[in-house]
Protein backbone atom coordinates (compact mmCIF):
# COMPACT_ATOMS: atom_id res chain seq x y z
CA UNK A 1 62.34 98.87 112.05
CA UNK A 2 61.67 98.93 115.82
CA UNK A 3 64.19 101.94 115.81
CA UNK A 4 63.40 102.08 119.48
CA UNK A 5 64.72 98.73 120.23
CA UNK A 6 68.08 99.41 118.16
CA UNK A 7 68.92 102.75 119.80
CA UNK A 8 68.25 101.23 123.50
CA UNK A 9 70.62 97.97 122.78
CA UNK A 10 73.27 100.37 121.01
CA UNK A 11 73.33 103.13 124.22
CA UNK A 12 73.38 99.94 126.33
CA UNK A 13 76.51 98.64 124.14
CA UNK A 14 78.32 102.07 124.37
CA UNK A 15 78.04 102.40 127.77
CA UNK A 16 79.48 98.62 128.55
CA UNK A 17 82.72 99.98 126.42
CA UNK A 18 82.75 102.89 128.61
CA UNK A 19 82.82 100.95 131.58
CA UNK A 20 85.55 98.89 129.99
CA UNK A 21 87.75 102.41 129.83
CA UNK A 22 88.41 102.35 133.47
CA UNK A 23 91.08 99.13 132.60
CA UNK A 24 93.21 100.92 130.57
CA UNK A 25 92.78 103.85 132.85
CA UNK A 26 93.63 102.33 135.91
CA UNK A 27 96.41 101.07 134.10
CA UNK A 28 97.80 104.83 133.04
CA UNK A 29 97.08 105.73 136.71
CA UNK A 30 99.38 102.92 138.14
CA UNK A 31 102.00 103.49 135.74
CA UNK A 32 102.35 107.21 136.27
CA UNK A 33 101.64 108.20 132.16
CA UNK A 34 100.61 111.81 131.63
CA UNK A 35 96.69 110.86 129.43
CA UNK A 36 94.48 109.78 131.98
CA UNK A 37 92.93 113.26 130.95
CA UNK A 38 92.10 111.35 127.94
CA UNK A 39 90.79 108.20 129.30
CA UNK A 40 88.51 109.63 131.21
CA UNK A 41 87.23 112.10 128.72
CA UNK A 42 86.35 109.35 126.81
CA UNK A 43 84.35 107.80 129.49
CA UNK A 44 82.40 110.73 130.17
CA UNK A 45 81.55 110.90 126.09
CA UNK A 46 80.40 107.29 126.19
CA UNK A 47 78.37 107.71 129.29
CA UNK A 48 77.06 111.47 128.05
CA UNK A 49 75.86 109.51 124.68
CA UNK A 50 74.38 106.11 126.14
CA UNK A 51 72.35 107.41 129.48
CA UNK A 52 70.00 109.60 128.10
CA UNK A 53 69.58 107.52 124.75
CA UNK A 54 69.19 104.71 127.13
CA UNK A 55 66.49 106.22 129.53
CA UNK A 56 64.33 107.57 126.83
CA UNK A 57 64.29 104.36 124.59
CA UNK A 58 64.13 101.72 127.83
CA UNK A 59 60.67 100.51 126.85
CA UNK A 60 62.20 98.23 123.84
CA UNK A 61 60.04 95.47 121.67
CA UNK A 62 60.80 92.33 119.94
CA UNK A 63 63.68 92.30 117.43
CA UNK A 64 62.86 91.34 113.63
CA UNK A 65 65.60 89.86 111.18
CA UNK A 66 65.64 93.20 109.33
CA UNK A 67 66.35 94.95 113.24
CA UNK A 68 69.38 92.39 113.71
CA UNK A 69 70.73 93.03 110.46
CA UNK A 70 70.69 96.99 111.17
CA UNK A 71 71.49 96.28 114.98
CA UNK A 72 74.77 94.17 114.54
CA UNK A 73 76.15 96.45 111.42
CA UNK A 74 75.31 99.91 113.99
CA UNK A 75 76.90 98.25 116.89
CA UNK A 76 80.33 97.52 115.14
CA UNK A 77 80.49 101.19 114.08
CA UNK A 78 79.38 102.54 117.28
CA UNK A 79 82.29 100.14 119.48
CA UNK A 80 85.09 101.62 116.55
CA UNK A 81 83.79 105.31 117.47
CA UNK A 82 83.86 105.10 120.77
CA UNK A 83 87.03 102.26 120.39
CA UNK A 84 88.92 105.42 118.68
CA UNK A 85 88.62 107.61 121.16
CA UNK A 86 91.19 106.81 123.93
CA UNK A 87 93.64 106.70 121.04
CA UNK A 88 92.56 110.36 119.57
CA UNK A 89 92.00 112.14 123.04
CA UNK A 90 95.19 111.17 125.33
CA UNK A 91 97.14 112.24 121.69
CA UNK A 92 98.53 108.58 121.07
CA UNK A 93 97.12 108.65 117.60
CA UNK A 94 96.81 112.82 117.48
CA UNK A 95 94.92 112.61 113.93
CA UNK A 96 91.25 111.19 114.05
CA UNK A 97 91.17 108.84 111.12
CA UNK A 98 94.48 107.35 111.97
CA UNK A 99 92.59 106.58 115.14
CA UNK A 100 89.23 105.36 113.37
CA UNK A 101 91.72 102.70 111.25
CA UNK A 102 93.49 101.45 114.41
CA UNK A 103 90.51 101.10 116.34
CA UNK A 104 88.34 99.45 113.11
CA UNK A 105 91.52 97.68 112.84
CA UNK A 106 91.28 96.42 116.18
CA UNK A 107 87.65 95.90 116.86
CA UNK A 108 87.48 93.47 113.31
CA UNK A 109 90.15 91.63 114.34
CA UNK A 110 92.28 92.75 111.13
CA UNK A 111 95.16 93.83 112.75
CA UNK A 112 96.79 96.52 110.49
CA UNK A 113 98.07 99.66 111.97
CA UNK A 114 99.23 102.86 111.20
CA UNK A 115 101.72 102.38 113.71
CA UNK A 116 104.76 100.98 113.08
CA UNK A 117 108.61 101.30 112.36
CA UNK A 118 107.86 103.69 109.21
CA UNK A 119 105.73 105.62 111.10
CA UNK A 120 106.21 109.43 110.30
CA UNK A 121 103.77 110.93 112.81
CA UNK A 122 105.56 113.39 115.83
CA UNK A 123 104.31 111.41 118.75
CA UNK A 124 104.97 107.98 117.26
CA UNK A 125 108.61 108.49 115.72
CA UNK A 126 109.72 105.18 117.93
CA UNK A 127 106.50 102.64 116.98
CA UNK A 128 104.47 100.89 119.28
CA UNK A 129 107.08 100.33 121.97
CA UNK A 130 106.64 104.20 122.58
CA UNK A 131 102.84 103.91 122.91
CA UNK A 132 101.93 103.84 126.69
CA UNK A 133 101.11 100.70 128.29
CA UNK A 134 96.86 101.92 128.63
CA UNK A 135 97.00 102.25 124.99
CA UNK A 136 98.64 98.81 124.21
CA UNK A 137 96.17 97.22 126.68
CA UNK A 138 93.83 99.30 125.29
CA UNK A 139 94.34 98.10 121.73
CA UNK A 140 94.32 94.18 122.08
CA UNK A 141 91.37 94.50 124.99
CA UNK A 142 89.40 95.67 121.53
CA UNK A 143 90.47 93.34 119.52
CA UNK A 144 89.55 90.47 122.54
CA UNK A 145 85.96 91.78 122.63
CA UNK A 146 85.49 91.91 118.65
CA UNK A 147 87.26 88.41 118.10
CA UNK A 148 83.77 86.44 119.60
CA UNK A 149 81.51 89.37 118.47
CA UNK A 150 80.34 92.35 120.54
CA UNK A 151 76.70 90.92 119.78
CA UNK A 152 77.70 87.56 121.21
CA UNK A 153 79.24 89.95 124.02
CA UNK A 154 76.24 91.71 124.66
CA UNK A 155 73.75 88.75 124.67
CA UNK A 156 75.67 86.89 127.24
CA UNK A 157 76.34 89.47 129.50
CA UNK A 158 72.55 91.83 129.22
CA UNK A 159 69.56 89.78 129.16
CA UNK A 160 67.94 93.06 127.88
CA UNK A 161 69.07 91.42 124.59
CA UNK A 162 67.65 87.39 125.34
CA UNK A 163 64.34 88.90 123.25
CA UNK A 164 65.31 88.86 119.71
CA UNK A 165 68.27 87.26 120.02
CA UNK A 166 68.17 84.86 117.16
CA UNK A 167 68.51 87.49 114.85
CA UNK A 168 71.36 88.66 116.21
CA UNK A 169 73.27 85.43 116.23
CA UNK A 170 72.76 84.63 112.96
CA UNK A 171 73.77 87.98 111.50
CA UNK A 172 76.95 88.06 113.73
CA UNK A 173 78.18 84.68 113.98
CA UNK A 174 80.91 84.13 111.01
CA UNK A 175 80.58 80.88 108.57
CA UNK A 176 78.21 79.00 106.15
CA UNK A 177 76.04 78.05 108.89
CA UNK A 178 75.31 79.46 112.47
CA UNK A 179 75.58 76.50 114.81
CA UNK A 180 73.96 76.82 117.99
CA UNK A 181 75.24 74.54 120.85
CA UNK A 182 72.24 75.72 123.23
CA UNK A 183 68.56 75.75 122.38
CA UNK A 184 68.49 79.11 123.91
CA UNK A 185 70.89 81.78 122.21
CA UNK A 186 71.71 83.71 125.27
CA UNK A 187 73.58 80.33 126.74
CA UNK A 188 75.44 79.52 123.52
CA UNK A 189 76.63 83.08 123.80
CA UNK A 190 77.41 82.64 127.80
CA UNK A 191 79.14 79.02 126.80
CA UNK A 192 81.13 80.37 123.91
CA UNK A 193 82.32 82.94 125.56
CA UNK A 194 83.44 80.81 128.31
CA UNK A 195 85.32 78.83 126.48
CA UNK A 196 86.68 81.72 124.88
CA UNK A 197 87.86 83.40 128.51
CA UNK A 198 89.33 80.04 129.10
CA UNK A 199 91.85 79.72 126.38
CA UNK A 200 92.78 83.33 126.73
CA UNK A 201 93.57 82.57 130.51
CA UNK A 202 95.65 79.58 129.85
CA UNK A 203 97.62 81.31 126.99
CA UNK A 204 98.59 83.61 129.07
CA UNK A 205 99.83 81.54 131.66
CA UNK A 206 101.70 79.52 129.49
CA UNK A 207 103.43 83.07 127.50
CA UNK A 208 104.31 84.26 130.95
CA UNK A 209 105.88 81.03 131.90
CA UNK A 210 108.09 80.79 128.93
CA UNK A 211 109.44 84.18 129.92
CA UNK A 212 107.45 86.66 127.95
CA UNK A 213 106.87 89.50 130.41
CA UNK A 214 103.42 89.13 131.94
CA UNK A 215 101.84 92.67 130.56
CA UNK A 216 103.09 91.41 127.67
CA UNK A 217 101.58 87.99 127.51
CA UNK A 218 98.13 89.49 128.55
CA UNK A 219 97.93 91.35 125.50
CA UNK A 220 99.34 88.69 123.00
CA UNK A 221 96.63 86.66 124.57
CA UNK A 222 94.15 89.15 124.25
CA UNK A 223 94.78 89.18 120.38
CA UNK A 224 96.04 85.71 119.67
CA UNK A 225 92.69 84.15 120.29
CA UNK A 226 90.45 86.62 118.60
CA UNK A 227 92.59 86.21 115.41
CA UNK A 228 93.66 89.66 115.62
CA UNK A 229 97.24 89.88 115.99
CA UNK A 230 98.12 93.59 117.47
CA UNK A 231 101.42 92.98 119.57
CA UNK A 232 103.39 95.16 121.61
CA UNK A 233 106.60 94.99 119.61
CA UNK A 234 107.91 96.86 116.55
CA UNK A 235 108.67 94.09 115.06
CA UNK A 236 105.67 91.63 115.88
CA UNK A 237 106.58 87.88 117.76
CA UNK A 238 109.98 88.32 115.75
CA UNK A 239 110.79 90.48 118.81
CA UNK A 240 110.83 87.40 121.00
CA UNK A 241 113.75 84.78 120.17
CA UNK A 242 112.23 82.02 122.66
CA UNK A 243 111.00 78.79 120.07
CA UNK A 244 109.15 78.30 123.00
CA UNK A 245 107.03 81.17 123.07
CA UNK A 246 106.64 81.14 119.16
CA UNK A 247 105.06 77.42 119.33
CA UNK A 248 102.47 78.39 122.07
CA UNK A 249 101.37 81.49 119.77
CA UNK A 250 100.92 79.02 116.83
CA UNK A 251 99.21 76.45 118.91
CA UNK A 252 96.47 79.19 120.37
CA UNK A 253 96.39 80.49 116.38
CA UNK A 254 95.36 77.26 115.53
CA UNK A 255 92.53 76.42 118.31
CA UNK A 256 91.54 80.04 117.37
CA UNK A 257 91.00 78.87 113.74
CA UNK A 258 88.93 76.10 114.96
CA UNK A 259 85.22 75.87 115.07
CA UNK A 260 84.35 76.92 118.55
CA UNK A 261 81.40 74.59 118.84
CA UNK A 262 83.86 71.56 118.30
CA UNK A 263 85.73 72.87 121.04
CA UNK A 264 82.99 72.72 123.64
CA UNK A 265 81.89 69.47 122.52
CA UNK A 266 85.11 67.70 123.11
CA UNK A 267 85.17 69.31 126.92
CA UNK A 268 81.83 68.40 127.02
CA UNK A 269 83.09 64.88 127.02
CA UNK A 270 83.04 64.18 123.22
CA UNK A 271 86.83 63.36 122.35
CA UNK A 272 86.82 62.80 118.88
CA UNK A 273 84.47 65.50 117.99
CA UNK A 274 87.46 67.52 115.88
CA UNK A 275 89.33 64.54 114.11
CA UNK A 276 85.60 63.18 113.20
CA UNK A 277 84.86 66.44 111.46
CA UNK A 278 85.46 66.84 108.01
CA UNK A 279 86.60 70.76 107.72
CA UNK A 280 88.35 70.54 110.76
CA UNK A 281 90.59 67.58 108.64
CA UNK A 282 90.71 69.87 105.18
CA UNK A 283 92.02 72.71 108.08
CA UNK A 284 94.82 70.57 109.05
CA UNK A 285 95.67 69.32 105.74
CA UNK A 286 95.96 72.52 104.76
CA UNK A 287 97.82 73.81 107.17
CA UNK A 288 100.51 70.89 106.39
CA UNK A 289 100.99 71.53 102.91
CA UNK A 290 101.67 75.10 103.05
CA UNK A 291 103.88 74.63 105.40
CA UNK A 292 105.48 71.59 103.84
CA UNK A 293 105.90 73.97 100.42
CA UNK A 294 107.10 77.21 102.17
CA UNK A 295 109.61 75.07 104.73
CA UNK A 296 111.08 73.00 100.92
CA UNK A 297 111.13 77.04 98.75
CA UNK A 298 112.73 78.83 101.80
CA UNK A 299 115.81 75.64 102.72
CA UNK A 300 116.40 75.37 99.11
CA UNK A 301 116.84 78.78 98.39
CA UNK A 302 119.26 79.77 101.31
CA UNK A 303 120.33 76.24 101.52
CA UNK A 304 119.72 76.27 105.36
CA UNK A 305 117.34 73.47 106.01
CA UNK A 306 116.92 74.37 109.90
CA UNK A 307 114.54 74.33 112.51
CA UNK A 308 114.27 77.62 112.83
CA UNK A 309 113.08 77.83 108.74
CA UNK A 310 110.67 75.24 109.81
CA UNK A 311 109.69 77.20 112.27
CA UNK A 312 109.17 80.14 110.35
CA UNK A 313 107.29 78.07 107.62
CA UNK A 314 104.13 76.52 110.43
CA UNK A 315 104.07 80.10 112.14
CA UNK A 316 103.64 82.02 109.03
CA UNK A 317 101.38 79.63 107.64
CA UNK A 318 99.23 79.58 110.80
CA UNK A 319 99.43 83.00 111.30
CA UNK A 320 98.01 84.27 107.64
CA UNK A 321 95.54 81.31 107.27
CA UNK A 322 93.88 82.73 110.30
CA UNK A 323 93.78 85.93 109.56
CA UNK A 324 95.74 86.55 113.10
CA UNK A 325 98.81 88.80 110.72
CA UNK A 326 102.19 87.68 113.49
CA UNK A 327 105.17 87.87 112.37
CA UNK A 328 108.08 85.99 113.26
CA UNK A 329 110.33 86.67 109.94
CA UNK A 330 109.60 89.55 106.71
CA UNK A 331 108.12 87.17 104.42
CA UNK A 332 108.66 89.48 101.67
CA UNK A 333 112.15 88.36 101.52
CA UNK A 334 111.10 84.81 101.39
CA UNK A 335 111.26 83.17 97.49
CA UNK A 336 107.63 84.50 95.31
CA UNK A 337 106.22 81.16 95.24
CA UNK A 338 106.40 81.47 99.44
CA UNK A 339 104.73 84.66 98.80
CA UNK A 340 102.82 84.21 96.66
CA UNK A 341 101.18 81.17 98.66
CA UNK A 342 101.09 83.28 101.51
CA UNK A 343 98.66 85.38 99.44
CA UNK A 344 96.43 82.78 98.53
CA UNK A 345 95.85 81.79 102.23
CA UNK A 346 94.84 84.88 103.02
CA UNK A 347 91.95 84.30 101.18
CA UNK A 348 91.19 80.70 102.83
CA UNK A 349 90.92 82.05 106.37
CA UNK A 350 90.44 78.67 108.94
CA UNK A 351 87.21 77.12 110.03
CA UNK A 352 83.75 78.52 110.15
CA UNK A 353 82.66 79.14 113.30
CA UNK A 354 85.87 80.64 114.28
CA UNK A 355 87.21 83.79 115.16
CA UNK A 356 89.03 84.30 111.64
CA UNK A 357 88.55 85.69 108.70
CA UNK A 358 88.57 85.55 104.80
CA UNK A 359 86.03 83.26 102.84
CA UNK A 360 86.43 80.22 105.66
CA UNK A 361 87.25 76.33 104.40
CA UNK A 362 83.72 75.46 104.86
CA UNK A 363 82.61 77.60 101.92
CA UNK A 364 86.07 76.80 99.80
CA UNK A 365 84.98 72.96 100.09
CA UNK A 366 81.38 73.62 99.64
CA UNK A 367 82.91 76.05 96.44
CA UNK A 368 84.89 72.54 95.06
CA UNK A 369 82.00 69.95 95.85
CA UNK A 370 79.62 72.13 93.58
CA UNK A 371 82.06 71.96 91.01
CA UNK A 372 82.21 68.41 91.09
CA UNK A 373 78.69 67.91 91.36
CA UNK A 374 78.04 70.00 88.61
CA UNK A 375 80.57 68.33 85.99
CA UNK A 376 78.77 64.91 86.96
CA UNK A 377 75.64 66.33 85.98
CA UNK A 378 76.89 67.08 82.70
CA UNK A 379 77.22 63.27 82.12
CA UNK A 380 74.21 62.27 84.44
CA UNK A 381 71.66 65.04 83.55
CA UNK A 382 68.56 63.77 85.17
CA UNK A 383 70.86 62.02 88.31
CA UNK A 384 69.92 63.87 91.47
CA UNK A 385 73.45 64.20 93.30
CA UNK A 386 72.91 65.21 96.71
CA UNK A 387 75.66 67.79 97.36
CA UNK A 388 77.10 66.69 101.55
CA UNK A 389 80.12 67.67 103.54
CA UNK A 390 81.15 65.27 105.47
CA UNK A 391 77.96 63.20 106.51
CA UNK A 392 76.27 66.85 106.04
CA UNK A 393 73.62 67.27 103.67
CA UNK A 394 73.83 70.55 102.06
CA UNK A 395 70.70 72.59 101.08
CA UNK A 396 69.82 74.66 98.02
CA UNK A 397 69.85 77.79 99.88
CA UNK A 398 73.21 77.61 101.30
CA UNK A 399 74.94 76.80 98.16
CA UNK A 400 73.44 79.59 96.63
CA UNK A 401 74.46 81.72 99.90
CA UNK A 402 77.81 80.64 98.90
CA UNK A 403 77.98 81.15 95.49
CA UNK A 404 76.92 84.68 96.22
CA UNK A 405 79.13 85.06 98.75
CA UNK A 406 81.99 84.15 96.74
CA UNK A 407 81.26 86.17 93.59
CA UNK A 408 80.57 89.42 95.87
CA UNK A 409 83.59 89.03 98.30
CA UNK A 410 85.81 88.37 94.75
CA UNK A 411 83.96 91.95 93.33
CA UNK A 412 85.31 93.80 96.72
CA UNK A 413 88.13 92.06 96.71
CA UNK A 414 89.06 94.14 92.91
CA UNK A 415 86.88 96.93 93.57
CA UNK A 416 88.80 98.08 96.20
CA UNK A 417 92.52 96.99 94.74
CA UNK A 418 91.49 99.12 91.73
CA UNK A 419 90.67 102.15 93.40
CA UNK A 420 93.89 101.69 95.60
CA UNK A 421 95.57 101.73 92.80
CA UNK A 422 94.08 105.26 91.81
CA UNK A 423 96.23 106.29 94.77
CA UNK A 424 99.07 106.03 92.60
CA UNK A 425 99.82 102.59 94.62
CA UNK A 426 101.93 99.67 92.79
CA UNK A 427 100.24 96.76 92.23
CA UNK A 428 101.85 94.52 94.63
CA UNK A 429 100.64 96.70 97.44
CA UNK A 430 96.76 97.23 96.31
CA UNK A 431 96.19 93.46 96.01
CA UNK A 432 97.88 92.81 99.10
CA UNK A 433 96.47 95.49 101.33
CA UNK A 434 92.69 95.11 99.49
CA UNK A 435 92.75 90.89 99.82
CA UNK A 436 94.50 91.84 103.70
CA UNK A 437 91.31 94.23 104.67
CA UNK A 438 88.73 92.33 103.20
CA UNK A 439 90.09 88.62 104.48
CA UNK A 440 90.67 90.64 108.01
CA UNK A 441 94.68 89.64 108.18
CA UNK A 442 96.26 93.11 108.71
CA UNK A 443 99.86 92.77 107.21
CA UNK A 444 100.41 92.45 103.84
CA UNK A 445 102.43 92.68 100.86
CA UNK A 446 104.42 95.46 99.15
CA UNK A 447 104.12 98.59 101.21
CA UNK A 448 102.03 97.15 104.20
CA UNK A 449 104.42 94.04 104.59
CA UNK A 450 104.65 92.96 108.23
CA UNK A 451 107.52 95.42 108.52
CA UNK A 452 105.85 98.39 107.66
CA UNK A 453 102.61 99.81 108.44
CA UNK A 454 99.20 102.29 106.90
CA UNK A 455 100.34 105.32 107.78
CA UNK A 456 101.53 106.63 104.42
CA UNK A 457 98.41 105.25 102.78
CA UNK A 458 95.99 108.67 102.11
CA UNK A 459 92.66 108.94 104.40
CA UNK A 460 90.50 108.03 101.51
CA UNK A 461 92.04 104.56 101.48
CA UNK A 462 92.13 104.09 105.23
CA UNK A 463 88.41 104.95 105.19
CA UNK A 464 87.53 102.55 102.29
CA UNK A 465 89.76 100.14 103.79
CA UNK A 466 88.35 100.06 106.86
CA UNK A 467 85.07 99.91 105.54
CA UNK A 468 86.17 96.64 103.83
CA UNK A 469 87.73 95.22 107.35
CA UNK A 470 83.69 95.73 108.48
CA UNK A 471 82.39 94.07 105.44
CA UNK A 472 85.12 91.09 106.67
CA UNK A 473 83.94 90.83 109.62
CA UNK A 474 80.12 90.68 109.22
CA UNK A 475 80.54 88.33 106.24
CA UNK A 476 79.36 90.79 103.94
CA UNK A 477 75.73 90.33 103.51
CA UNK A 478 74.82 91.76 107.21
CA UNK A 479 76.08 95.19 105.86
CA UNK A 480 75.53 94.79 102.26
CA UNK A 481 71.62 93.55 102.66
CA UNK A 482 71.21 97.31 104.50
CA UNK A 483 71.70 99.07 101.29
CA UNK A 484 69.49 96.81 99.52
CA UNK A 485 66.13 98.07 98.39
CA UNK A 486 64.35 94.93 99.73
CA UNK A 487 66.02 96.45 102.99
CA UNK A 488 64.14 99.29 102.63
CA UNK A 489 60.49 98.48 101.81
């Protein structure tokens, strides 16, 4: 590995965060709090760390696939260390692994937190309305940067990184298939990212409009399009009774679960691009069942056939498909079959090439069209069945990606339940919090529903859970393919 090259783009990324610091700093400054000590001790780390790295690794080479690989897996690690910081140093989050799983948490897009109305922790006794408004900022500015990737990030903004940079995109952008828009990387990065800036912008024009307070609607912004779903509020979007407000979060969940690509396309000038593409169809159907099926269990059960159950119903629906984890009602008292399908979803995540998480519809259909095309082949054994999604002809080597994929993200999924469960954990709440990390949804089921929070859970599960939220994120194989011995040779 051209360890050279890795070390020089990672000092380069750390001191970019630290730059990004001075936000939430300014923001302590101007609102009188008492921990810009901390803010700015954290800059000076970051800046002590990248500089000298920086200087004596400047002369950097030509990035291989096995550098990107190492290069994208380092770089999330390195933006959740120096992401934690702020929270451990101004004494927000006083104990550092707490502040390692919010800022994992946060950088992945996942979304759970240790903070939260059961929250037993001195400092923290009221939740995340008595966090300071540089650490709120502070939290959904990370997940914002980690929703389109810090690689992506990096490559659009240092053209240090335009050598190489193929490698990079392909082991950071999420889905089947890495779709470029530009022949050159470093503008698909600069165009996805502008798209990106865009919707955040008009989201929170339109939150601050319907008469969410602006600071507010900054940082639902900041972690509505990412997927990522860190609010300001105790009690999630349920904290705001304006329908209004609830049906602009679900319509910027939804373009978030989109493939990004399609987006540019259609304001590129191509209109139909999303209604003419297949996934993006399975994405809505989707979408309409479950929230056909949870609106008919929930009216029936409390015989109160409202809007606001509908309401409930597409927001939820939205909310866990995507992996964003809102909450505008405790779905745990919802009927088990509502649950239960809840669950599933989380599993599903929305398009690939979007911001969210879990396996992505693209693989499920891929997944279901194998199936079929196997059971004809039973019948047909010398037929040659070309396998297509869409009017998309599907190679060998990404079904086989897939399968793989599938079988390994399953094996995590009950690794990690099982040894939650070791905890002494019921089962309810290892399945839900191991399918929540690994699918990158945050909330979950038992005791990590989206009215409580991870604080009780011991440090060995926060660290193997957040370990999981990075496996998520990367789509497995860029961290998994680092501990392979093919890796290593």
């Amino acid at each position: 590995m051209n360890i050279k090259t890795i070390l020089n783009i990672l000092a380069a990324l750390l001191g970019i965060v630290g730059i990004s610091m001075l936000i939430p700093t300014l923001i302590a400054y101007f609102n009188s709090e008492p921990n810009i000590r901390g803010y700015v001790l954290s800059i000076v780390i970051c800046f002590s760390l990248s500089i000298p790295i920086w200087l004596i690794t400047r002369k950097s080479k030509k990035l291989t696939s096995k550098d990107g690989f190492a290069l994208v897996t380092f770089a999330w690690l390195i933006v959740a260390f120096a992401g934690s910081l702020p929270f451990y140093l101004t004494e927000s989050i006083p104990n550092f692994t707490d502040a390692w799983f919010e800022s994992m948490s946060g950088v992945t897009t996942t979304g759970a937190t240790i903070i939260g109305n059961t929250q037993t922790l001195p400092n923290l006794l009221n939740g995340i309305e008595s966090l300071p408004k540089g650490i709120l900022f502070w939290r959904s500015f990370l997940q914002w940067i980690g929703g389109m990737g810090i690689i992506l990030f990096t490559i659009a903004i240092l053209p240090l990184l335009g050598v190489g940079g193929v490698q990079l995109f392909k082991a950071e952008v999420p889905g089947p298939v890495a779709d470029k828009i530009r022949p050159r990387v470093k503008e698909t990065a600069k165009v996805l990212w502008l798209v990106y800036i865009g919707f955040t912008a008009i989201q929170t024009l339109l939150l601050g409009l319907a008469g969410m307070p602006w600071f507010d609607a900054v940082c639902h912004a900041f972690t509505t399009m990412p997927t990522g779903g860190f609010s300001t509020q105790n009690d999630s979007i349920a904290a705001y009774s304006s329908p209004a407000i609830q049906y602009i979060i679900i319509l910027f969940m939804f373009l978030a679960g989109i493939n990004f690509t399609l987006h540019f396309r259609a304001l590129a000038g191509n209109l139909k691009s999303h209604i003419m593409d297949y996934e993006f169809k399975i994405y809505l159907i989707l979408i309409f069942i479950a929230t056909l099926f949870i609106f008919l269990n929930i009216s029936s059960s409390g015989d109160n056939w409202s809007h606001d159950s509908f309401l409930k119903s597409l927001f939820q629906s939205i909310a866990i498909m995507t992996g964003t984890g809102y909450a505008n009602a405790d779905y745990e008292l919802w009927p088990f079959f509502s649950q239960l399908l809840l669950f599933f979803l989380m599993f599903f995540g929305a398009m690939g090439g979007s911001t969210s998480g879990g396996l992505k519809i693209a693989r499920i259909i891929l997944l279901f069209k194998y199936a079929g095309t196997e059971t004809r082949r039973m019948l047909h054994s010398r037929a040659i069945i070309p396998l297509k999604i869409g009017q998309r002809s599907i190679g060998d080597d990404i079904v086989r990606n897939t399968l793989g994929f599938f079988l390994i993200y399953l094996s995590i999924f009950v690794l990690t339940a099982l040894v939650l469960a070791s905890f002494n954990l019921d089962l309810i709440s290892a399945l839900g919090a191991s399918a929540s990390a690994i699918g990158n949804v945050g909330p979950a089921f038992g005791a990590f529903g989206p009215t409580d929070s991870y604080a009780l859970l011991p440090s060995a599960g926060k660290w193997l859970l957040s370990f999981c939220m990075l496996l998520g994120r990367l789509e497995i194989f860029t961290v998994m393919v680092l501990f392979s011995r093919t890796f290593r040779e």
